[in-house]
C-alpha atoms as a PDB file:
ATOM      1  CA  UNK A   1       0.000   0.000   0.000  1.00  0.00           C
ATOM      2  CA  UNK A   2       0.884   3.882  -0.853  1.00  0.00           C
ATOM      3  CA  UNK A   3       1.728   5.497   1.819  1.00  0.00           C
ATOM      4  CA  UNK A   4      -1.400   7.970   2.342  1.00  0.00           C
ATOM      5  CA  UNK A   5      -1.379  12.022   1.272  1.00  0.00           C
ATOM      6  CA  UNK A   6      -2.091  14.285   4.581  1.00  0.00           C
ATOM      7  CA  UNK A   7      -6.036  14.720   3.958  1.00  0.00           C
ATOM      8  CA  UNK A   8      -6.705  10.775   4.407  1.00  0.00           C
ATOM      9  CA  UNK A   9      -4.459  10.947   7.192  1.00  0.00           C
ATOM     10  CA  UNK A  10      -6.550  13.446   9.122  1.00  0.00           C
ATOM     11  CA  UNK A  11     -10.022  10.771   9.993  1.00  0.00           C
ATOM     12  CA  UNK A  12      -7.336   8.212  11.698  1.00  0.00           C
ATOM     13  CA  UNK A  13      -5.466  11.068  13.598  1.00  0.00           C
ATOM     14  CA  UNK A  14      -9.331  12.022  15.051  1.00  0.00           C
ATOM     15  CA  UNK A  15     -10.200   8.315  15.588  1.00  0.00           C
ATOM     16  CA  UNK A  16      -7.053   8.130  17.712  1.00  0.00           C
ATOM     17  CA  UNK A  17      -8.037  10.865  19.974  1.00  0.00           C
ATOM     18  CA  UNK A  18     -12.450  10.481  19.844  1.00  0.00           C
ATOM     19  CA  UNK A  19     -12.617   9.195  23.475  1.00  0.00           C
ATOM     20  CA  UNK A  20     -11.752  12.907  24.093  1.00  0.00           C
ATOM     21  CA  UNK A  21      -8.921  11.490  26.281  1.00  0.00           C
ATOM     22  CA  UNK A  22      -5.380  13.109  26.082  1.00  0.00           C
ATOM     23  CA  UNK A  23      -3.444  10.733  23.702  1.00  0.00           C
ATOM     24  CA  UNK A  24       0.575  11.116  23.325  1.00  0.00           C
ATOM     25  CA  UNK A  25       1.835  11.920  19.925  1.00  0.00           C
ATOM     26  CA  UNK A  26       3.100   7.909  19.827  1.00  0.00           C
ATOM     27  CA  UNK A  27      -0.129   6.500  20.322  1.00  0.00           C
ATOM     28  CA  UNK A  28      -1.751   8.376  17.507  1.00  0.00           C
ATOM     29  CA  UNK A  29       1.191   7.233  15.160  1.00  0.00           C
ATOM     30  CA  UNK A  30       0.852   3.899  15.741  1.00  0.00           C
ATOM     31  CA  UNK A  31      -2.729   4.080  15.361  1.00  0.00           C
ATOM     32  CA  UNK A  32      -2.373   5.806  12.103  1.00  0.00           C
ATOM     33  CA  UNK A  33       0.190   2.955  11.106  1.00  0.00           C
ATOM     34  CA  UNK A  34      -1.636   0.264  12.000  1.00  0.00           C
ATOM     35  CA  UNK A  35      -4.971   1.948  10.312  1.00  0.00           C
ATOM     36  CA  UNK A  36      -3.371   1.732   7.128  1.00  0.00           C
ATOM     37  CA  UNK A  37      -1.177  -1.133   7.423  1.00  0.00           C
ATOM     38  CA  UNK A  38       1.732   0.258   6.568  1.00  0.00           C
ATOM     39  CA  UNK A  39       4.699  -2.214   6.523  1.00  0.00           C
ATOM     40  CA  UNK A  40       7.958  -1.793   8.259  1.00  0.00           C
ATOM     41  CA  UNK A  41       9.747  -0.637   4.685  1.00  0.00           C
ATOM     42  CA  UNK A  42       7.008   2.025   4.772  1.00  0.00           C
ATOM     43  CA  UNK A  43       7.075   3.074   7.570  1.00  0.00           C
ATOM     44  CA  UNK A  44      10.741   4.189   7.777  1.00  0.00           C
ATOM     45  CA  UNK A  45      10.315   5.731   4.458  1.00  0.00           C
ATOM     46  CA  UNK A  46      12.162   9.381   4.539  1.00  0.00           C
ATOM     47  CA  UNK A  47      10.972  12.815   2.752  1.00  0.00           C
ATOM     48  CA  UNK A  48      13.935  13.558   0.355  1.00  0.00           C
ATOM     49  CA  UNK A  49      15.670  15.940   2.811  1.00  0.00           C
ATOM     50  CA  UNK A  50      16.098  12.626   4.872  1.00  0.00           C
ATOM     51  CA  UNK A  51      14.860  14.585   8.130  1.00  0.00           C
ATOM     52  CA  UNK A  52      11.771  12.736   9.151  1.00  0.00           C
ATOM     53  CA  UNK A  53       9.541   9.667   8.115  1.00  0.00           C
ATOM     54  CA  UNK A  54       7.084  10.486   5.677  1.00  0.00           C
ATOM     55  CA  UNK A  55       4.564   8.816   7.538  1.00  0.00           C
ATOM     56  CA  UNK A  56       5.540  11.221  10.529  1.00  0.00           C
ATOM     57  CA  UNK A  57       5.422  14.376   8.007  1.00  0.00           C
ATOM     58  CA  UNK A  58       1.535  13.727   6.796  1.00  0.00           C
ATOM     59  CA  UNK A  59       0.427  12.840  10.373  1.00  0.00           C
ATOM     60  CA  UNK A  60       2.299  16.167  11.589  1.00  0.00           C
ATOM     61  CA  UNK A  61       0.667  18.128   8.557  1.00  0.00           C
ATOM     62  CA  UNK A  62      -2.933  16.415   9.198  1.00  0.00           C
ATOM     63  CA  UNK A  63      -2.571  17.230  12.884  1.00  0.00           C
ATOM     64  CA  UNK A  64      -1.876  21.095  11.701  1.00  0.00           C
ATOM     65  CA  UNK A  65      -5.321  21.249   9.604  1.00  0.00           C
ATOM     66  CA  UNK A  66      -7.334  19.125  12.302  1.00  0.00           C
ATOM     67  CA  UNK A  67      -6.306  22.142  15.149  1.00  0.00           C
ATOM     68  CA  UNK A  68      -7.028  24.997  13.048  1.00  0.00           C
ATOM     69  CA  UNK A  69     -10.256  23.555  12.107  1.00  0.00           C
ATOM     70  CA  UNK A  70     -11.157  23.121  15.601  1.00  0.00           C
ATOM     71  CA  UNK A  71     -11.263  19.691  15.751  1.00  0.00           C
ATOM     72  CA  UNK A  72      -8.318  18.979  18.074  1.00  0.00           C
ATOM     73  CA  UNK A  73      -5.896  20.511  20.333  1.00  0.00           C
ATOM     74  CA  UNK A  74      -2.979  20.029  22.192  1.00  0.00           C
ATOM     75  CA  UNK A  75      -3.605  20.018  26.071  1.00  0.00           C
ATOM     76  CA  UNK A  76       0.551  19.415  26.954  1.00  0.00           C
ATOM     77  CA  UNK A  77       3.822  18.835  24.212  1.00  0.00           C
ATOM     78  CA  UNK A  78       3.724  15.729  22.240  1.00  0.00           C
ATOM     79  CA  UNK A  79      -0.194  15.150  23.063  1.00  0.00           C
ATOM     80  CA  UNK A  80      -3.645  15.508  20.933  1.00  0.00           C
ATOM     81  CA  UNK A  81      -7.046  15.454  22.082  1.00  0.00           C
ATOM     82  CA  UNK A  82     -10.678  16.142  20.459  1.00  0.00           C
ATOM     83  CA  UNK A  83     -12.691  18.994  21.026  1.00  0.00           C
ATOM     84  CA  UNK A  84     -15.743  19.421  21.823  1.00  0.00           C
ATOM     85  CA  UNK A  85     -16.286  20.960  18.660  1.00  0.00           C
ATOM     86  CA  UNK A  86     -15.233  17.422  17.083  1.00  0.00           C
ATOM     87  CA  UNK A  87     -18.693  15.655  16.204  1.00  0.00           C
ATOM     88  CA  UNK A  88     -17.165  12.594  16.999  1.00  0.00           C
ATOM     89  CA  UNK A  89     -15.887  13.125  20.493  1.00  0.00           C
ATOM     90  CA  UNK A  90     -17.157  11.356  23.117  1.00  0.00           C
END
């Protein structure tokens, strides 16, 4: 499998975090990863600068849009969480 543009990143990163419970930035990679299926080649994949993971740069971009929309925010570093304004929050 492709490894996913930023836009069809953005429903996993907001399934990580529904419960409305503080997740760490970890957990909502891993959940992203293991949404998708991504295989260990993929998932070590580098952006040509050779800086970060791909994977790592479309969940950081889709985590951008999500909190400017309104649909998540960051309660401490290196954490997400939905809110209320999420329709899918818990």
């Amino acid at each position: 499998m492709a490894i996913p543009d930023f836009q069809t990143v953005m429903l996993p990163v907001l399934d990580a975090v529904i419960d409305g419970q503080p997740r760490t930035l970890g957990d909502v990679r891993q959940h992203v990863t293991e949404t998708f299926l991504l295989s260990d080649e993929e998932r070590k994949q580098r952006l040509p600068s050779g800086r970060q993971t791909v994977i790592n740069n479309r969940i950081g971009w889709a985590r951008t849009y999500l909190n400017k929309a309104g649909l998540r925010h960051i309660p401490e570093r290196g954490h997400d969480k939905a809110t209320t304004r999420c329709p899918f929050s818990g």
